[in-house]
Protein backbone atom coordinates (compact mmCIF):
# COMPACT_ATOMS: atom_id res chain seq x y z
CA UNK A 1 -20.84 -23.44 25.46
CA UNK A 2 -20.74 -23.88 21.55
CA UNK A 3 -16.77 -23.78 21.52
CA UNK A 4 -16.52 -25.58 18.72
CA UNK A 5 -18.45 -23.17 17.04
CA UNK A 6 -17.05 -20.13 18.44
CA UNK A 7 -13.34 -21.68 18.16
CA UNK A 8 -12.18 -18.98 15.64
CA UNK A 9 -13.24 -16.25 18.13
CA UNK A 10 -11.35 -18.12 21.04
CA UNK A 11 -8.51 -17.57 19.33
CA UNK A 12 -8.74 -14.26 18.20
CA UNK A 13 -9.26 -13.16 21.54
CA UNK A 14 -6.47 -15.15 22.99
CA UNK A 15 -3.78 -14.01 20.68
CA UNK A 16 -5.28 -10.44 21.58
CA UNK A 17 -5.16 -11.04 25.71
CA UNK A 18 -1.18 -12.04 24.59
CA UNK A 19 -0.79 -8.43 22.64
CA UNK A 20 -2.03 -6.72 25.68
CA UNK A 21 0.81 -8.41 27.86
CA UNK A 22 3.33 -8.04 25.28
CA UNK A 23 2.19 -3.87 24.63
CA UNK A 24 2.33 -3.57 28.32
CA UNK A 25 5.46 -4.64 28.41
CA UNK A 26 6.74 -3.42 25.54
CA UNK A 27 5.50 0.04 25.89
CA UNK A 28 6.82 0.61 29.18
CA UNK A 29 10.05 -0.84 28.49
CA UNK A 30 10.08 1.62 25.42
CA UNK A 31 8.87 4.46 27.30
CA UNK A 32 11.49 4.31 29.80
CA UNK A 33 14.52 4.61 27.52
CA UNK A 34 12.85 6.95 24.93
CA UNK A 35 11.72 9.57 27.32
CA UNK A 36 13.62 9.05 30.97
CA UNK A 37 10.05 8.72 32.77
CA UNK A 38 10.33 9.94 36.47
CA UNK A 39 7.97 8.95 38.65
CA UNK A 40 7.59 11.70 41.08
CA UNK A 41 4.68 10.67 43.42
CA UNK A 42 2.00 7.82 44.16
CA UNK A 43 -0.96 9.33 45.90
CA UNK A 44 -3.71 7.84 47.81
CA UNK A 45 -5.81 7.94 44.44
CA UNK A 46 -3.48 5.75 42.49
CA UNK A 47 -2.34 9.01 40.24
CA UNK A 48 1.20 9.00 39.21
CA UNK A 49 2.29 12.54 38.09
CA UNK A 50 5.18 11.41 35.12
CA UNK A 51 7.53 14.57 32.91
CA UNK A 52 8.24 13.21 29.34
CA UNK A 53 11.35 15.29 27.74
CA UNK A 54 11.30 16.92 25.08
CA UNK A 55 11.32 14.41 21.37
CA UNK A 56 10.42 14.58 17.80
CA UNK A 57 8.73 12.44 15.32
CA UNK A 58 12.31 11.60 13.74
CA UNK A 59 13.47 10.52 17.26
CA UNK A 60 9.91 8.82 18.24
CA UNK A 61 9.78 6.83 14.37
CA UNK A 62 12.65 3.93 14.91
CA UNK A 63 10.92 2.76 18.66
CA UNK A 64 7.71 2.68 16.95
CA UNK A 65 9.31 0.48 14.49
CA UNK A 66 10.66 -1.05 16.89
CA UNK A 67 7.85 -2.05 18.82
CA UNK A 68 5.66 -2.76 16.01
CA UNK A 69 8.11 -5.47 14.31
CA UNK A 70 7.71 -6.96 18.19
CA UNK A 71 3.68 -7.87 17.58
CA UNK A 72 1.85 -10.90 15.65
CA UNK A 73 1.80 -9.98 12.09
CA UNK A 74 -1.98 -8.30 11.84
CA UNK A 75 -1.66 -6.40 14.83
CA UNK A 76 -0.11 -2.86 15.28
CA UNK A 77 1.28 -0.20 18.19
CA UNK A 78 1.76 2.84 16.94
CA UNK A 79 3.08 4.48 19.30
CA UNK A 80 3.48 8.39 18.11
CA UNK A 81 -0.44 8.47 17.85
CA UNK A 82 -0.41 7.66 21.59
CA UNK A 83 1.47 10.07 22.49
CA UNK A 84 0.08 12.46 20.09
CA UNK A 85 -3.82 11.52 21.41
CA UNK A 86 -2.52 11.18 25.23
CA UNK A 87 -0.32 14.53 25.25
CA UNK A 88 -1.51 17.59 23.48
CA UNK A 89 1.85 19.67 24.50
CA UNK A 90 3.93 16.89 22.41
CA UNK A 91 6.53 18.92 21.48
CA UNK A 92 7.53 20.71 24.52
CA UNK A 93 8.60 19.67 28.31
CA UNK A 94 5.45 19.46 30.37
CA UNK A 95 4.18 17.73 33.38
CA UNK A 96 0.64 15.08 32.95
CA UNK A 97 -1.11 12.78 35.02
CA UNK A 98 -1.74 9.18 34.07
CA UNK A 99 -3.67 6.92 35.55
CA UNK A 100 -1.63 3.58 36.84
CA UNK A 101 -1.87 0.94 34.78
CA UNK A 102 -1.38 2.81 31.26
CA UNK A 103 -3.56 2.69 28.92
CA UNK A 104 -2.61 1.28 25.48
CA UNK A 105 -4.14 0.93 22.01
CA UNK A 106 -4.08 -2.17 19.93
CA UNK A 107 -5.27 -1.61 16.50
CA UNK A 108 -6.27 -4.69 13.85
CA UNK A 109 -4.64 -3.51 10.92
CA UNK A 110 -7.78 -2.87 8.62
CA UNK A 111 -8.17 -4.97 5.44
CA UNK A 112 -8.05 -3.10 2.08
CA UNK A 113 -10.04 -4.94 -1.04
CA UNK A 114 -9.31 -3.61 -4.67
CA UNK A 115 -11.72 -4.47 -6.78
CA UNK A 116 -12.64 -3.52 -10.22
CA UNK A 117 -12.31 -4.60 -14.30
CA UNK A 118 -9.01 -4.62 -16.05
CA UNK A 119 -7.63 -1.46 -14.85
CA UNK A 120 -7.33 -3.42 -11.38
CA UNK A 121 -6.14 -6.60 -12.68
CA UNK A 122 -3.44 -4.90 -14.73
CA UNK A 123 -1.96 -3.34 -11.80
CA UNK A 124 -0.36 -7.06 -10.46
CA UNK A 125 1.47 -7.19 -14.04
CA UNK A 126 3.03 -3.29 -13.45
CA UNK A 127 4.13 -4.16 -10.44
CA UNK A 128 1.95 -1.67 -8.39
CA UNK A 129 -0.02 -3.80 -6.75
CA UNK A 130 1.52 -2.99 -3.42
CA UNK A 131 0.92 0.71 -3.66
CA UNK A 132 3.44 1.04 -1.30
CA UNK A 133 1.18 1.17 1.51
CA UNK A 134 4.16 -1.50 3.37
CA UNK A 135 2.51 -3.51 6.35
CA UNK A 136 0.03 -0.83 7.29
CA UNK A 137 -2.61 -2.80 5.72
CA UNK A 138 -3.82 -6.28 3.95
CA UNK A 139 -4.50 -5.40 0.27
CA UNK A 140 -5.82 -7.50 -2.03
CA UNK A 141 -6.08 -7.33 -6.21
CA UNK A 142 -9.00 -8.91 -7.28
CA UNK A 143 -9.53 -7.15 -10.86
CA UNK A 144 -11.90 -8.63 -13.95
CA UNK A 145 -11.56 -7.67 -17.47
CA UNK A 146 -14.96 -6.59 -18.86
CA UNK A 147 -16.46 -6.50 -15.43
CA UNK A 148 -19.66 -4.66 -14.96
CA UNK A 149 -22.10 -4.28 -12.54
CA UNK A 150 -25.13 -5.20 -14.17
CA UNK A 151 -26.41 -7.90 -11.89
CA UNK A 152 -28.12 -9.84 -14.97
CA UNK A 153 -24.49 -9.59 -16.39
CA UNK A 154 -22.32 -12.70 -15.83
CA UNK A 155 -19.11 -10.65 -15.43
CA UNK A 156 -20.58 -9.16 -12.58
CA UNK A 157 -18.72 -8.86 -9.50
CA UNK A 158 -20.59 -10.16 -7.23
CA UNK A 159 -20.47 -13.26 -9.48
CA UNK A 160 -17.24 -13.41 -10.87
CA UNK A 161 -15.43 -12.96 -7.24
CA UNK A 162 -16.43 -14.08 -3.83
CA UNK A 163 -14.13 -11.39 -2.45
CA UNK A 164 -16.72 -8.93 -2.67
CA UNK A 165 -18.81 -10.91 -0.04
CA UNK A 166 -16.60 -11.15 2.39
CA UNK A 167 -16.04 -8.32 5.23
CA UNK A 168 -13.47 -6.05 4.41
CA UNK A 169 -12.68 -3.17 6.52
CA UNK A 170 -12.60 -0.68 3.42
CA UNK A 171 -13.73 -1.88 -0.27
CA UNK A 172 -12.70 0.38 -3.50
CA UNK A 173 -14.54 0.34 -6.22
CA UNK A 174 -13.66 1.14 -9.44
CA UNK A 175 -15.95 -0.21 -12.22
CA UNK A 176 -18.65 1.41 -14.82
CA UNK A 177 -16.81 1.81 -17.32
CA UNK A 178 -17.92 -1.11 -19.66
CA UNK A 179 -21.68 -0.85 -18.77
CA UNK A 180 -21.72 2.79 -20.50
CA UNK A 181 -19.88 1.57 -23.38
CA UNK A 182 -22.60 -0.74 -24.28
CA UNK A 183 -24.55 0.27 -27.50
CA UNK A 184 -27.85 -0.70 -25.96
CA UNK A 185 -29.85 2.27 -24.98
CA UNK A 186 -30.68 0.63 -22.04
CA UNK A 187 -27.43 0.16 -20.27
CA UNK A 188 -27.72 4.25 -19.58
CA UNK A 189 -26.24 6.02 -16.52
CA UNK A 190 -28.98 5.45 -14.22
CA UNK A 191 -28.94 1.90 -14.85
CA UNK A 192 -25.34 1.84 -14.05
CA UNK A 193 -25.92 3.67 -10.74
CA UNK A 194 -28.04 1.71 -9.88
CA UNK A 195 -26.34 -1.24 -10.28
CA UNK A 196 -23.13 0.30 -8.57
CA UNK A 197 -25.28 0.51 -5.23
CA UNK A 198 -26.32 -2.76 -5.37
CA UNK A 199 -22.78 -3.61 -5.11
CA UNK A 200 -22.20 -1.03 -2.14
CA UNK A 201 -24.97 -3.01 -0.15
CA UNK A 202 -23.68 -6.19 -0.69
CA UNK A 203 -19.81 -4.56 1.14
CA UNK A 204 -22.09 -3.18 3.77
CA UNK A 205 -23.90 -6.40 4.43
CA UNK A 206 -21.28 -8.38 5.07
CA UNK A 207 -19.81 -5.49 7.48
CA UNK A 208 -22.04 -2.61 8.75
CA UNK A 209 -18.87 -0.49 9.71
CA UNK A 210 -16.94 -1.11 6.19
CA UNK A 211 -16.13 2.30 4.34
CA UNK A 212 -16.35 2.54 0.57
CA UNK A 213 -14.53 4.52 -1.85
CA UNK A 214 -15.32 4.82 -5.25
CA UNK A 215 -13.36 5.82 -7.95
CA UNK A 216 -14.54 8.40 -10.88
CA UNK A 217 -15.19 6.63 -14.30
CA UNK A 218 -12.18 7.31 -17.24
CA UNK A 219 -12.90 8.89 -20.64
CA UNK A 220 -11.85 6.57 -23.37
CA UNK A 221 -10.61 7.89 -26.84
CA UNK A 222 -11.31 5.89 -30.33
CA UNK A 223 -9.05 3.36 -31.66
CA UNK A 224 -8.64 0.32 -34.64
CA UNK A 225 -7.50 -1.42 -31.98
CA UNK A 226 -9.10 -4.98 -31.29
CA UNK A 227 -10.15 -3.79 -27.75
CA UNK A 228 -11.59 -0.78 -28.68
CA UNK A 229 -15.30 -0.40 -28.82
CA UNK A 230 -15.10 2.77 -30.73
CA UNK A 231 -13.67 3.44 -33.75
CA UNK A 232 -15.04 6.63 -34.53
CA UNK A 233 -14.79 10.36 -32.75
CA UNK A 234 -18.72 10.15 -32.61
CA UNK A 235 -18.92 7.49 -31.05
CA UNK A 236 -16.63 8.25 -28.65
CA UNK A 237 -17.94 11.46 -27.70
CA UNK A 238 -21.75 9.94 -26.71
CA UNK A 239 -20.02 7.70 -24.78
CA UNK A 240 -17.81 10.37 -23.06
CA UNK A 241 -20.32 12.52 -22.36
CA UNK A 242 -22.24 9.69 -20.46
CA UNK A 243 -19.00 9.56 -18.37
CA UNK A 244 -19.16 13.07 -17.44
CA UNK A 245 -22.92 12.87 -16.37
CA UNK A 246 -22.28 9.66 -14.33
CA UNK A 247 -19.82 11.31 -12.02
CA UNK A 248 -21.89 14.31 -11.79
CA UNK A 249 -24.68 11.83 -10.70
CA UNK A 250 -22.35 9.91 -8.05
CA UNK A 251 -21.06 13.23 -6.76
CA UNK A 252 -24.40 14.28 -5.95
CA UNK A 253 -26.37 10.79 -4.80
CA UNK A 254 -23.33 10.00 -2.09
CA UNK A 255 -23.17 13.44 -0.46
CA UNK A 256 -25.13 12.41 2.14
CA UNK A 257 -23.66 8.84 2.69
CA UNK A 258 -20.98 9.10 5.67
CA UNK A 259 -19.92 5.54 4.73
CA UNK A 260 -19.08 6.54 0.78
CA UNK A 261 -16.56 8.16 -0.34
CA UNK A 262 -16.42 9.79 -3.75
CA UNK A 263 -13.05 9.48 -5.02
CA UNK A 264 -11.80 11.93 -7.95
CA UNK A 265 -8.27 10.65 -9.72
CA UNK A 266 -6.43 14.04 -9.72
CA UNK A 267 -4.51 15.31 -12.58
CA UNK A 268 -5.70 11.97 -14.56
CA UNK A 269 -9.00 14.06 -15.52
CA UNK A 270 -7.09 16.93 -17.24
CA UNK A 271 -4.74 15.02 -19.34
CA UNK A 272 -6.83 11.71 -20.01
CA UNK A 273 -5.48 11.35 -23.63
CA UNK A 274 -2.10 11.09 -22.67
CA UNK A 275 -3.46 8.68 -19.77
CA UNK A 276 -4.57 6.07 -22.06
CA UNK A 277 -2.95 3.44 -24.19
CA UNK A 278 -2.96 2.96 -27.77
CA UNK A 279 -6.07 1.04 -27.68
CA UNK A 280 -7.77 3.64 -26.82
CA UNK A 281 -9.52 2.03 -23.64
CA UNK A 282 -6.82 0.92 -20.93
CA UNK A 283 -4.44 3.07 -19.40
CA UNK A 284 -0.88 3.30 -20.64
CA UNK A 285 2.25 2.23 -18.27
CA UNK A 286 2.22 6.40 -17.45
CA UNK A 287 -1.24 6.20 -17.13
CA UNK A 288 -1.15 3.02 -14.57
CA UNK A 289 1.90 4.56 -12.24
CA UNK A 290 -0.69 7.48 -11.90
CA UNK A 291 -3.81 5.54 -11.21
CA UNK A 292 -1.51 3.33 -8.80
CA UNK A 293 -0.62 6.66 -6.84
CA UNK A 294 -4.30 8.00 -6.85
CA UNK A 295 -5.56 4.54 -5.42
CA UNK A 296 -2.91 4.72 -2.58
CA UNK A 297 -4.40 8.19 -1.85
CA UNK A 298 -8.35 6.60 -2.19
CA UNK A 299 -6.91 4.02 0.69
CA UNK A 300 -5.43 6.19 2.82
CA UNK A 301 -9.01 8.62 2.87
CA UNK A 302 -10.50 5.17 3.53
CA UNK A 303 -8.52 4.51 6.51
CA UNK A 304 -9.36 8.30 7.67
CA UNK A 305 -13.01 7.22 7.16
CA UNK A 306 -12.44 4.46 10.04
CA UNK A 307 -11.10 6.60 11.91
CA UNK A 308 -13.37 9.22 11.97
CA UNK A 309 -16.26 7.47 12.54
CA UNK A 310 -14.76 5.30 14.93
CA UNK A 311 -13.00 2.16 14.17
CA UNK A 312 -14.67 -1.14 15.22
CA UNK A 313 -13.23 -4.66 14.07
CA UNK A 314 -15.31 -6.54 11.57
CA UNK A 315 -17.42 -9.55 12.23
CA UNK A 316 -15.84 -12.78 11.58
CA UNK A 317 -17.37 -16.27 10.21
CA UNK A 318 -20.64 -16.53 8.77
CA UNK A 319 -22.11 -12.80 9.05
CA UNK A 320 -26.42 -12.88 9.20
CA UNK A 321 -27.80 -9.84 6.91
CA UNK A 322 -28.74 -7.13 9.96
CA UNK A 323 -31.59 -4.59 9.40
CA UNK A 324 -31.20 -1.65 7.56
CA UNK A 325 -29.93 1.18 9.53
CA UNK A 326 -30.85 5.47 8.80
CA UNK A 327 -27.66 6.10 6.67
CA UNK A 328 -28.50 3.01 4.84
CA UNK A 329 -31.81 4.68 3.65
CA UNK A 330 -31.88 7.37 1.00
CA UNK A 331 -30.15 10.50 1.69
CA UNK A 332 -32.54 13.31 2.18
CA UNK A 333 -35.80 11.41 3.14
CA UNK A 334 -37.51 10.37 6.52
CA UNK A 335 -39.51 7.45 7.85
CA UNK A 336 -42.63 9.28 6.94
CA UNK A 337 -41.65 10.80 3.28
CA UNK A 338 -39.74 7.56 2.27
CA UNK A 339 -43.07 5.76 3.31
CA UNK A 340 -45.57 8.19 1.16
CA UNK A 341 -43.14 7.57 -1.98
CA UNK A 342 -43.10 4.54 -1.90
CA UNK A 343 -47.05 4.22 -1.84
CA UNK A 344 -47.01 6.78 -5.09
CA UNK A 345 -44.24 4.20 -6.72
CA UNK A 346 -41.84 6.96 -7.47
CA UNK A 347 -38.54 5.36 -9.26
CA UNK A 348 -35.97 5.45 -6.81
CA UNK A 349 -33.97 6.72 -9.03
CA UNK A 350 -35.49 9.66 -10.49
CA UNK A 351 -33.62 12.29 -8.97
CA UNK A 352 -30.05 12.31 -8.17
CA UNK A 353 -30.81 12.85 -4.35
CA UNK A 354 -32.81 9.79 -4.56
CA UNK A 355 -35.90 8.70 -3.07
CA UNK A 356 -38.69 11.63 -3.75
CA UNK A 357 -38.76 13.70 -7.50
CA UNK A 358 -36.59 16.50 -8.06
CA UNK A 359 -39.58 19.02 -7.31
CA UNK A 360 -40.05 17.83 -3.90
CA UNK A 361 -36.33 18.22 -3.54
CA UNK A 362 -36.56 21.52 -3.70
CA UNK A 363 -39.38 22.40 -2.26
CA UNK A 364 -37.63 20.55 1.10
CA UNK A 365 -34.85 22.66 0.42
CA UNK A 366 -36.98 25.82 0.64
CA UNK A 367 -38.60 24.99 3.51
């Protein structure tokens, strides 16, 4: 019924029926030569009893290159973390049992969006745009100059790129930047959070099971330059200072979120003046080969994320907005407390925990 409609996932699930007779293949064909399987017995309860000699990772790598370059391009075997999953004793002879009719694991290679203002967009003209992550993953650029994420705010991401709506596997953020370095008063650092989860719910819309990582916000130093916004130390210190509380803030409102991942730029915090360029505000070609390294590492904690909280594949097509699920709710509040606040109109925002005032945070936390 409705195949024209559900054509796309026809396929999908064809050309992964044809990776389970290929891996079958494949894996025991593999299997055989790597590590001389002997089958010793077939009982009664279809148990074959196998001994796997003795290999290492250095001997294991090129047949799991091997067998990976033998799949469609967005599907992967990797066969070490079968072995490593399905044998405990990896590195030593020993004796298992496997069932007949081994099991194998297929993973979709999970999509990576980058997304972001200039610092994201400059990365495609350093040539680090790869982060030489190789075929692991699908990673995309999609970087704005002067983006922001105030939603009234027409570089906003959520209208500059249609990227951001679409269902990504793992989304990372990094973006805040220019809303703090407005001289309004109003564009302050809870107005910024706030807008920064909006954009988190729109990535978890369009997938329930996406993971988020978002990077810490850069100090910026003054400059004559053009493209600077400050051009005195004063200036630049308010400003600073605003950065500092922000992360603070974003530390603390995402400890709770098992979907969100915090992401501090090591050793770019330390030395940020010799990080940026001469204008003061974008990162110097130094300054880019580190944040290119540190974003590598924010992908590869993504991917963990998956991983630990169990890997399923994204929807595909149109995706319907689901209901709101517990970790999607404030950290730190239940049905009934979430429910009283919201009849005394308390400002979501008010506390970095989110969701009640900071005085019934810790009265909860005496309790």
């Amino acid at each position: 019924h409705n195949y024209e409609q559900n054509n796309c996932i026809y396929e999908q699930l064809r050309e992964s029926l044809l990776c389970v007779f290929l891996g079958s293949y494949l894996l025991c064909f593999h299997l055989v030569q790597l590590s001389q399987v002997r089958m010793t017995s077939f009982s009664s309860n279809k148990i074959t009893r196998c001994c796997i000699r003795k290999k290492s990772r250095d001997q294991l790598q090129p047949i799991t290159d091997s067998v990976t370059s033998d799949f469609p391009p967005f599907f992967c075997l990797i066969l070490t973390d079968l072995l490593e999953a399905s044998f405990p004793l990896f590195s030593s002879l020993f004796s298992i049992n496997l069932e007949v009719g081994l099991r194998i694991v297929i993973m979709a290679r999970p999509s990576v969006l980058l997304t972001g203002h200039s610092f994201i967009s400059r990365l495609s003209e350093s040539q680090h745009q790869d982060l030489d992550l190789r075929d692991t993953d699908y990673v995309y650029d999609v970087g704005h100059g002067g983006a922001k994420v105030d939603n009234k705010s027409p570089k906003n991401l959520s209208v500059l790129s249609s990227e951001v709506w679409k269902p990504y596997d793992v989304v990372v953020f990094q973006i805040g930047e220019n809303d703090l370095s407005h001289h309004n008063n109003q564009y302050d650092v809870i107005y910024a959070l706030q807008g920064l989860h909006d954009l988190v719910s729109i990535v978890r819309r369009a997938n329930r099971d996406c993971k988020v990582v978002i990077g810490e916000l850069f100090y910026r130093d003054f400059s004559n330059d053009k493209n600077c916004r400050f051009t005195c130390q004063e200036d630049c210190e308010v400003y600073n200072k605003k950065i500092k509380k922000f992360n603070t803030m974003l530390r603390t409102f995402y400890a709770d979120f098992d979907y969100v991942l915090v992401w501090k730029h090591q050793g770019m915090k330390e030395n940020w003046k010799e990080m940026v360029g001469h204008d003061g505000t974008h990162l110097s070609s130094w300054g880019l080969q580190k944040f290119s390294s540190s974003l590598r590492g924010a992908v590869i904690q993504g991917k963990k994320l998956l991983t630990q909280h169990g890997f399923r594949r994204r929807p595909t097509g149109n995706t319907s907005y689901q209901r709101s699920t517990d970790n999607d709710r404030q950290p730190g509040c239940d049905r009934v407390s979430e429910r009283r606040h919201q009849r005394q109109r308390v400002h979501p925002w008010s506390c970095p925990r989110a969701g009640h005032s900071a005085t019934g945070c810790r009265a909860k936390q005496n309790n």
